[in-house]
C-alpha atoms as a PDB file:
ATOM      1  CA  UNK A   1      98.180 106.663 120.891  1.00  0.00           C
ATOM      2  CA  UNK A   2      95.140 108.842 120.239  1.00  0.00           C
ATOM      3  CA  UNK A   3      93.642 107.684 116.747  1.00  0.00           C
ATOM      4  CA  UNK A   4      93.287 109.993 113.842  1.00  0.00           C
ATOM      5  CA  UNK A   5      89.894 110.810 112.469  1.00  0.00           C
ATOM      6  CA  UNK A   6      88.503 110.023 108.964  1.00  0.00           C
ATOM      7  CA  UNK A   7      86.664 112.888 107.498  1.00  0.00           C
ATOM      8  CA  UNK A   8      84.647 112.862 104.605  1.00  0.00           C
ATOM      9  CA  UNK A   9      85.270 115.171 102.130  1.00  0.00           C
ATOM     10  CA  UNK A  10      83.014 116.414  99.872  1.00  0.00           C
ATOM     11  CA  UNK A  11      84.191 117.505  96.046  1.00  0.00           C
ATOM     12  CA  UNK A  12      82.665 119.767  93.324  1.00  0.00           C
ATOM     13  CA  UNK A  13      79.976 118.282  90.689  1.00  0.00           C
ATOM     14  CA  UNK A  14      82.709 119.432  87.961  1.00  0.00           C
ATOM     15  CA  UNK A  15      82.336 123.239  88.375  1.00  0.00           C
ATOM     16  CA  UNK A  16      85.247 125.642  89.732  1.00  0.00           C
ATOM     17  CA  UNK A  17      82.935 127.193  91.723  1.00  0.00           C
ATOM     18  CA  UNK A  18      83.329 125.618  94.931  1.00  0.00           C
ATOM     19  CA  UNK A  19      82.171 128.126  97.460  1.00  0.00           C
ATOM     20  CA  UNK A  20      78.513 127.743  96.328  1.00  0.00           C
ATOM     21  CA  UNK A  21      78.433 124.219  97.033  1.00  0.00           C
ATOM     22  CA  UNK A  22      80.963 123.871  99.736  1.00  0.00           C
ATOM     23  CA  UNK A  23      80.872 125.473 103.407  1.00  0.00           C
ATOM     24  CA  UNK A  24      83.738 127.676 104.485  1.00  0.00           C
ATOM     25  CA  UNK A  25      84.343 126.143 107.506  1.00  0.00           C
ATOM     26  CA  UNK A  26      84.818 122.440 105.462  1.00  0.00           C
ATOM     27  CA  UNK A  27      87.053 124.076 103.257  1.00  0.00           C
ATOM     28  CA  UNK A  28      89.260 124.688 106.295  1.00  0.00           C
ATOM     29  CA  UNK A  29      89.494 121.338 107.412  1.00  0.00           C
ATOM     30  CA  UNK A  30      90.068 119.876 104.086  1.00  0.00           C
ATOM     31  CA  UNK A  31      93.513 122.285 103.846  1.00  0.00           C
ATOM     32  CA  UNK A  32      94.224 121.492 107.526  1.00  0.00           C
ATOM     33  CA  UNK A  33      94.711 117.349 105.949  1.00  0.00           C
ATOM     34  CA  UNK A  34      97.783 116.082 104.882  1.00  0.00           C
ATOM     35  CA  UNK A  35      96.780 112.491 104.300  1.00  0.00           C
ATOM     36  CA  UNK A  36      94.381 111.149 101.740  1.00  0.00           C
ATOM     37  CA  UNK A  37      92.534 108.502 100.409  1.00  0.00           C
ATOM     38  CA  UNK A  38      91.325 108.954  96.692  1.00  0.00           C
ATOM     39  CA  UNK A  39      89.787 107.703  93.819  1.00  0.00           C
ATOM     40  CA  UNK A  40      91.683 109.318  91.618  1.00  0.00           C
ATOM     41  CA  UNK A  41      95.051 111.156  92.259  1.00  0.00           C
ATOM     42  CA  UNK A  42      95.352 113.703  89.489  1.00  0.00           C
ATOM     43  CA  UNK A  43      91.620 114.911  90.311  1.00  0.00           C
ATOM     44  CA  UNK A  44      92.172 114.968  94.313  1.00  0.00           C
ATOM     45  CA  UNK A  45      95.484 117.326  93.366  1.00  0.00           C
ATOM     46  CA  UNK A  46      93.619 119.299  90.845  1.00  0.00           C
ATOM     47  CA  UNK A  47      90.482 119.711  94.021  1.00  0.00           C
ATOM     48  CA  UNK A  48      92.828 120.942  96.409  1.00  0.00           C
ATOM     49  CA  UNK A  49      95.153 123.136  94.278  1.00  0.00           C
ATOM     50  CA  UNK A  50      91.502 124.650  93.123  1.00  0.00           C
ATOM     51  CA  UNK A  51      90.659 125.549  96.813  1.00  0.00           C
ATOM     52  CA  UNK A  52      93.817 126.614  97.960  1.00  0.00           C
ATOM     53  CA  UNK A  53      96.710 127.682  94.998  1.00  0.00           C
ATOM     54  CA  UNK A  54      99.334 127.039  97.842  1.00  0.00           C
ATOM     55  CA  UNK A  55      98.664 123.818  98.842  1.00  0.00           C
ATOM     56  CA  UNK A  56     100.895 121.741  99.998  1.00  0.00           C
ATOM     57  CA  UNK A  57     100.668 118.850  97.266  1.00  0.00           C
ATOM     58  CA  UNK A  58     104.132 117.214  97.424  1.00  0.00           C
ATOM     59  CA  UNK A  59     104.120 117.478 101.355  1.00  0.00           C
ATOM     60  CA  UNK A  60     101.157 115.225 101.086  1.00  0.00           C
ATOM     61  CA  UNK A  61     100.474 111.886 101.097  1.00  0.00           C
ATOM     62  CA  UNK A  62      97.766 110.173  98.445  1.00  0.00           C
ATOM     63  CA  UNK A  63      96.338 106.863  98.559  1.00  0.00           C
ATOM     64  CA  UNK A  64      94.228 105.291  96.048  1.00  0.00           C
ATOM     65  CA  UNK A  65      91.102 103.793  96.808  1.00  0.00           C
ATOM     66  CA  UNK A  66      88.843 102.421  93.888  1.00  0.00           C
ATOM     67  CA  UNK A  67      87.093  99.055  92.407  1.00  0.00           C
ATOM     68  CA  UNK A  68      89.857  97.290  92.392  1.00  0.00           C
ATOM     69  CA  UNK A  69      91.244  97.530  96.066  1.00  0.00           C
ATOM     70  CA  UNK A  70      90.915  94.515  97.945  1.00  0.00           C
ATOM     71  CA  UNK A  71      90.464  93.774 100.979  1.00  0.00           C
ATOM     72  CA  UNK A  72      94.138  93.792 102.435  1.00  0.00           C
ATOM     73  CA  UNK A  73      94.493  97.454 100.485  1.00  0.00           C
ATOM     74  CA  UNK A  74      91.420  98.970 102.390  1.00  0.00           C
ATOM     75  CA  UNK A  75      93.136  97.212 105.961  1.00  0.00           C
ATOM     76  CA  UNK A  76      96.533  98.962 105.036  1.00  0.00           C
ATOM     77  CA  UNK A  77      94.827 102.317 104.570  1.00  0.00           C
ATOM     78  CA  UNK A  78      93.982 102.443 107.914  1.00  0.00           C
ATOM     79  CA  UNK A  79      97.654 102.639 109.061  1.00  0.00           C
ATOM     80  CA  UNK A  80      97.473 106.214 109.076  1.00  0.00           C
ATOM     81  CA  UNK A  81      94.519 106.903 110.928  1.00  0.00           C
ATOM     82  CA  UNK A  82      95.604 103.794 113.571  1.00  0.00           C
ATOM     83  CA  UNK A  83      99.236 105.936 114.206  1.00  0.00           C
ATOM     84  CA  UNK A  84      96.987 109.373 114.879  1.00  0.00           C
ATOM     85  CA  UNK A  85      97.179 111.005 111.357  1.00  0.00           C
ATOM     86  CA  UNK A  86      93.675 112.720 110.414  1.00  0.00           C
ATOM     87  CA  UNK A  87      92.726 111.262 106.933  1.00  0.00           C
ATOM     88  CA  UNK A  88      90.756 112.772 104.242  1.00  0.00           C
ATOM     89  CA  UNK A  89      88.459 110.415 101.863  1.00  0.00           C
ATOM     90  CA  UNK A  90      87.567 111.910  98.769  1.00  0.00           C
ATOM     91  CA  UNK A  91      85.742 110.481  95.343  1.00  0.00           C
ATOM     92  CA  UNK A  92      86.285 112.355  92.089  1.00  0.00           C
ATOM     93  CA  UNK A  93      83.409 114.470  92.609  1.00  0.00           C
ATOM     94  CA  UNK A  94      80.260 114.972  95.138  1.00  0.00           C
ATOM     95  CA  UNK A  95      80.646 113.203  98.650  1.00  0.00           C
ATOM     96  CA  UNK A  96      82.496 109.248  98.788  1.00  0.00           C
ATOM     97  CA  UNK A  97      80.740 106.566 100.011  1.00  0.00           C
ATOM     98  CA  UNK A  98      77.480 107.029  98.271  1.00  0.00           C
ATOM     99  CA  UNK A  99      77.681 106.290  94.907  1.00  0.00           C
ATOM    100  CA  UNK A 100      81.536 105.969  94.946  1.00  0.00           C
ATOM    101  CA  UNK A 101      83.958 104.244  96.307  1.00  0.00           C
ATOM    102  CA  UNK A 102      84.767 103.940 100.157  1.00  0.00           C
ATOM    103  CA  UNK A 103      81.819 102.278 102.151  1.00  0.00           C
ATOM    104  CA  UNK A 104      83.902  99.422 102.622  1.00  0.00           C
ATOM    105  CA  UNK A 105      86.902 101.402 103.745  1.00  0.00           C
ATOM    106  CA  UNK A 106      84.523 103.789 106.267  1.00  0.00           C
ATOM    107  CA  UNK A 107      82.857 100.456 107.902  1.00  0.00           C
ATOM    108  CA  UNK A 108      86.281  99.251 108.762  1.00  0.00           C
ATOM    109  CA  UNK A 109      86.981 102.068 110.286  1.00  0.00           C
ATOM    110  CA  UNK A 110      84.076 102.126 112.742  1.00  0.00           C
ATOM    111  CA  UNK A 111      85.328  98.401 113.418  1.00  0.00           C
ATOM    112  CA  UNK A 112      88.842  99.586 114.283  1.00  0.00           C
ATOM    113  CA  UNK A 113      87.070 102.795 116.720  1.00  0.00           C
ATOM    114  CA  UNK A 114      87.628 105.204 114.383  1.00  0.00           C
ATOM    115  CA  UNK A 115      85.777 108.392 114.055  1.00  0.00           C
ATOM    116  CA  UNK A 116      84.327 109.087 111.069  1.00  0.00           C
ATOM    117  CA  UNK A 117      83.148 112.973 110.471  1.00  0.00           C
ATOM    118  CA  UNK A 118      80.708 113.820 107.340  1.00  0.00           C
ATOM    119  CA  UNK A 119      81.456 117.172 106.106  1.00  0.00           C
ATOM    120  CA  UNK A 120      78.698 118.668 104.167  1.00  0.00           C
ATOM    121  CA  UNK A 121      79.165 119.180 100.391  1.00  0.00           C
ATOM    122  CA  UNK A 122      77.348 118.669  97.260  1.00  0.00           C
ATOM    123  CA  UNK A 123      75.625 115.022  96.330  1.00  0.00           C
ATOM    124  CA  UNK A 124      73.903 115.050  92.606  1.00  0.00           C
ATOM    125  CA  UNK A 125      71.085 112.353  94.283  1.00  0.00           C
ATOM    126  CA  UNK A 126      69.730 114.637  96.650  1.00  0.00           C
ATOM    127  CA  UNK A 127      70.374 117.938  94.719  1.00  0.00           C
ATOM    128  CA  UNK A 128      67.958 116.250  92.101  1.00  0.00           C
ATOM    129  CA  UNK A 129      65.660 114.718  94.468  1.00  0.00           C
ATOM    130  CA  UNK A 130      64.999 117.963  95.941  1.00  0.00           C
ATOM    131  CA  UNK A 131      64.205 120.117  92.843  1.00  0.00           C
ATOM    132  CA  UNK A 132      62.715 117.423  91.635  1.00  0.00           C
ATOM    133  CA  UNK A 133      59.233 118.254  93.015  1.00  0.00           C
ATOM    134  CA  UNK A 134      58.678 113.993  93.308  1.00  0.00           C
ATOM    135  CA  UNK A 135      58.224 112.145  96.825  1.00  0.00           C
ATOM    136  CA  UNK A 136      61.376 112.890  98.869  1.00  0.00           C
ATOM    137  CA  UNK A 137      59.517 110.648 101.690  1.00  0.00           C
ATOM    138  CA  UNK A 138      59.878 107.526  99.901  1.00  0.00           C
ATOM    139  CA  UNK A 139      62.504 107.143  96.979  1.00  0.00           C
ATOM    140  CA  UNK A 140      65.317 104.822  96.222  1.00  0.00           C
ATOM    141  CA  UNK A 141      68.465 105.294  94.831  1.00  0.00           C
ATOM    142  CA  UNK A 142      69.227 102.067  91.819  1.00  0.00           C
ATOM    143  CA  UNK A 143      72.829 102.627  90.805  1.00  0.00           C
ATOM    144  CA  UNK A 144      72.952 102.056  86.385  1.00  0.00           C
ATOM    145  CA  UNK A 145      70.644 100.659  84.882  1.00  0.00           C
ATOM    146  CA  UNK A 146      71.932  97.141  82.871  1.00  0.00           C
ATOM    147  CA  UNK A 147      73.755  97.863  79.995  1.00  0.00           C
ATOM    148  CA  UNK A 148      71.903  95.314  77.707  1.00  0.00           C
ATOM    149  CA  UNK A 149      68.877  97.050  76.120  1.00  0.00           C
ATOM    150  CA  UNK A 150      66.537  94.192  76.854  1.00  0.00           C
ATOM    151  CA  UNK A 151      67.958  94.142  80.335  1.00  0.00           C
ATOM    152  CA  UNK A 152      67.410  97.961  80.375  1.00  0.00           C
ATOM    153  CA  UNK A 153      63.936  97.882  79.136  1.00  0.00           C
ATOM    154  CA  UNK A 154      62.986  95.381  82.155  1.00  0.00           C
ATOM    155  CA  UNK A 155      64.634  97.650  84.581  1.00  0.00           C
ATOM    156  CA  UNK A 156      63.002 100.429  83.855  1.00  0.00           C
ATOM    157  CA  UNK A 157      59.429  98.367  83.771  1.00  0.00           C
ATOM    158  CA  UNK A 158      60.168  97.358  87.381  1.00  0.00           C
ATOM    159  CA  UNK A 159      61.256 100.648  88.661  1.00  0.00           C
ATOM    160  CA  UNK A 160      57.680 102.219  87.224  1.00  0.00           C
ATOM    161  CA  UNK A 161      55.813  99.422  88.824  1.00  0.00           C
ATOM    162  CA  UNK A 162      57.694 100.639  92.483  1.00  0.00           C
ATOM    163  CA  UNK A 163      57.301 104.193  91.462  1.00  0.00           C
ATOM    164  CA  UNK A 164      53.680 103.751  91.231  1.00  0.00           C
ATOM    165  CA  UNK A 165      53.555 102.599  94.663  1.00  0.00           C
ATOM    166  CA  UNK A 166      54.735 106.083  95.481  1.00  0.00           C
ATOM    167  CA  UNK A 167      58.468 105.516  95.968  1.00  0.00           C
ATOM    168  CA  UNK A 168      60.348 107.770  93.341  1.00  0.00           C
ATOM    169  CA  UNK A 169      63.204 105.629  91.933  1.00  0.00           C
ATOM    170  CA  UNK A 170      66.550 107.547  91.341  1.00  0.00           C
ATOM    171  CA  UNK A 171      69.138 106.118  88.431  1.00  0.00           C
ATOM    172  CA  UNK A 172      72.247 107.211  86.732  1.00  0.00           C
ATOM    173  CA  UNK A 173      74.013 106.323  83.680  1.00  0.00           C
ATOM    174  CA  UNK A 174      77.305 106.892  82.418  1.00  0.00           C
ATOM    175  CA  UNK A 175      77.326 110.318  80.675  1.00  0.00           C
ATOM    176  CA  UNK A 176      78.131 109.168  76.925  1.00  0.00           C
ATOM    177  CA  UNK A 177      74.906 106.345  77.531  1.00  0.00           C
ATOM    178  CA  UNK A 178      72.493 109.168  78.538  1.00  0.00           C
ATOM    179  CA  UNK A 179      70.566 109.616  75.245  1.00  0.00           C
ATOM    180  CA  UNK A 180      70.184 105.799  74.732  1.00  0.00           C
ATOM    181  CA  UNK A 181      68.925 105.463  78.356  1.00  0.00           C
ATOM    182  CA  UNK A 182      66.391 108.654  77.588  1.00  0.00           C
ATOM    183  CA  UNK A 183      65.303 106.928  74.629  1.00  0.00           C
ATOM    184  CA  UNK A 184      64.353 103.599  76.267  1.00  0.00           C
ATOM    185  CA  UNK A 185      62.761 105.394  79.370  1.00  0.00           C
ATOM    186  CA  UNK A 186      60.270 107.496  77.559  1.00  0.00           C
ATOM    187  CA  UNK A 187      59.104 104.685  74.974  1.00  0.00           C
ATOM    188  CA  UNK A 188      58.824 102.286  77.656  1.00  0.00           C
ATOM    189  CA  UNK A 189      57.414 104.694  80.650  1.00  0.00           C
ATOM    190  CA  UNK A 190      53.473 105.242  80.922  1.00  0.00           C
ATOM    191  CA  UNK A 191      53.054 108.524  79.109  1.00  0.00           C
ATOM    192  CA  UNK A 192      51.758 109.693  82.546  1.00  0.00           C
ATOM    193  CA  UNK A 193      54.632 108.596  84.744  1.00  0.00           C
ATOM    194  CA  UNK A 194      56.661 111.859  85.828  1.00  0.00           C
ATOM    195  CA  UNK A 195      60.844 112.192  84.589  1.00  0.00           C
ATOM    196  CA  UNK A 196      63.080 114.482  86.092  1.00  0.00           C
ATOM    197  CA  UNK A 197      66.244 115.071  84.468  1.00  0.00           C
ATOM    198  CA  UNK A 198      69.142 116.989  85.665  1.00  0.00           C
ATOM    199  CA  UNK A 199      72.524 117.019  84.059  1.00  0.00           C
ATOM    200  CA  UNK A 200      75.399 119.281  85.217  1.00  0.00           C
ATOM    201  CA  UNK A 201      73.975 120.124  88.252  1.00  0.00           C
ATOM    202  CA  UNK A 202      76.072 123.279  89.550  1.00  0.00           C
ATOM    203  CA  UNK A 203      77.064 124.105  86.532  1.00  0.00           C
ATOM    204  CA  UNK A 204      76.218 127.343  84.430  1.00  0.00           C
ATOM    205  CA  UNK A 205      74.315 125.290  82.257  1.00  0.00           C
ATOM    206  CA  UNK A 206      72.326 123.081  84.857  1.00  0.00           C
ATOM    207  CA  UNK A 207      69.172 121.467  83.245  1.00  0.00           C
ATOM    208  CA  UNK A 208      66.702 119.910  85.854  1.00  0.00           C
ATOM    209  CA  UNK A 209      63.256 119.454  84.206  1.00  0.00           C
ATOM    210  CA  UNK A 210      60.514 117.466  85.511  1.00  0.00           C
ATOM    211  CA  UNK A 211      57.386 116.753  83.722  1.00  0.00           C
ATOM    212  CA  UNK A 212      55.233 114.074  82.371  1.00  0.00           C
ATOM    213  CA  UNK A 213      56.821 111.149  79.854  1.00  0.00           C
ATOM    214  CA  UNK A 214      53.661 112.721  77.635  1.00  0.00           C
ATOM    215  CA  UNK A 215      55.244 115.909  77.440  1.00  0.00           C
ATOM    216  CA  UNK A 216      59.041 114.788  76.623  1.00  0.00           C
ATOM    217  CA  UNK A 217      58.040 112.924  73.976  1.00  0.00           C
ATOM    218  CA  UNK A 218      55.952 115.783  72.518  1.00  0.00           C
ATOM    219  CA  UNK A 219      59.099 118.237  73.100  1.00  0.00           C
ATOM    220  CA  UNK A 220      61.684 116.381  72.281  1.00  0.00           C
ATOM    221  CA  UNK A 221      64.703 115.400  74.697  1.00  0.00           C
ATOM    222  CA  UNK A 222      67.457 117.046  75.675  1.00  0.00           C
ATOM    223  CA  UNK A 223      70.803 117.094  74.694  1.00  0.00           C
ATOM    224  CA  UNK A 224      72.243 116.202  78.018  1.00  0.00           C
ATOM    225  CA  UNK A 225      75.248 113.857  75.766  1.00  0.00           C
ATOM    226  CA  UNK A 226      78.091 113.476  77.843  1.00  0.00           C
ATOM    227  CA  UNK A 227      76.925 115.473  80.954  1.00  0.00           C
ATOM    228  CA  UNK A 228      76.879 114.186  84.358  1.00  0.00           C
ATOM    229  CA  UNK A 229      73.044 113.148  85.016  1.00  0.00           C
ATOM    230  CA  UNK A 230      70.659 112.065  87.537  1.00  0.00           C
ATOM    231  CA  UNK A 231      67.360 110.243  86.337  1.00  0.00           C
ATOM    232  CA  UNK A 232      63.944 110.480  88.504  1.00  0.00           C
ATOM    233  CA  UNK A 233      60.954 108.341  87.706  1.00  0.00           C
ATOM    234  CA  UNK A 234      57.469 108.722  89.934  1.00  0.00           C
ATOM    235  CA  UNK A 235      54.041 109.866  89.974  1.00  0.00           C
ATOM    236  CA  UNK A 236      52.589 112.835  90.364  1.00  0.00           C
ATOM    237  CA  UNK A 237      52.497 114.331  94.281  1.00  0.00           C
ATOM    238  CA  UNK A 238      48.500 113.812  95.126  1.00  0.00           C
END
């Protein structure tokens, strides 16, 4: 039997309009799926209803693929894909895998000699990285940053020591933690380090800024409370 393929799908940032951010082409593979493997089941309805009003949601089949799936859950979600069934993986927004859920479920596939296809879509890392005007040579992406403030503080102390070596270091924090992380990065940050910040990128009221810690302290920050966000720390491009 001829296996299925695993495609990746890519999902909006949070806004409703998908065709800036999402190829026509993808969209037409993503209806073409009947089988899927989500984070989240109400959001992966709510994605595909949004791209296509007729789609056929109780014809379909959702699996759900998150922090707590073990092992034997990721092994039984290839049964699909092993009986010839194209599969869809989908986090609840940007592109799975990075960031999100379903690495582990994508290497297991490549051990069982299954294709995995990327489909081009939006990812908040590289949509900031690239308006970010920092080094898109060298960079690294750090997940959150500890909770703990004191933990937080010496975080954000090592990732300016690497991001004066020229590697701009990329962070995230959950949306109702921004201001407290924004707080502890500029007191803590060299006033001449460079910060991007962009929240609710692809929205209508996208905010990417990047200039000096100098300058945001001067200004004042941003009320990016609650709002999806991306965090950039490096020097100045010589």
């Amino acid at each position: 039997m001829v296996k299925g393929r695993l495609f990746m799908i890519p999902v909006t940032l949070g806004s409703s309009d998908y065709g800036y951010v999402i190829p026509g082409k993808v969209l037409t593979i993503i209806r073409s799926l009947r089988v899927f493997i989500v984070e989240d089941v109400k959001s992966a309805r709510r994605f595909l209803r949004m791209i296509d009003p007729h789609f056929p949601i109780d014809d379909s089949i959702f699996i759900i693929l998150n922090k707590h799936s073990t092992s034997g859950d990721i092994g039984e979600m290839l049964t699909h894909l092993k009986n010839g069934s194209d599969t869809g993986l989908m986090s609840e927004s940007g592109i799975p895998g990075v960031a999100d859920p379903g690495s582990d479920l994508v290497l297991k596939a490549h051990e069982a000699g299954i294709r995995v296809i990327p489909l081009s879509g939006p990812s908040s890392i590289f949509l900031a990285l690239m308006s970010s005007g920092l080094n898109g040579q060298n960079f690294a992406f750090n997940g959150y940053l500890p909770i703990n403030k004191a933990d937080r503080i010496r975080e954000i102390k090592r990732l300016e020591k690497l991001a004066c070596k020229g590697q701009s270091q990329i962070f995230m924090e959950t949306p109702y933690r921004n201001m407290k992380l924004l707080e502890d990065i500029t007191a803590t940050l060299s006033h001449d380090m460079f910060l991007c910040i962009a929240a609710n990128i692809s929205h209508q009221d996208e905010f990417i800024v990047t200039q000096p810690v100098s300058a945001w302290r001067k200004q004042g920050l941003p009320d990016i409370d609650k709002k999806p966000a991306i965090f950039i720390i490096g020097e100045k491009p010589s």
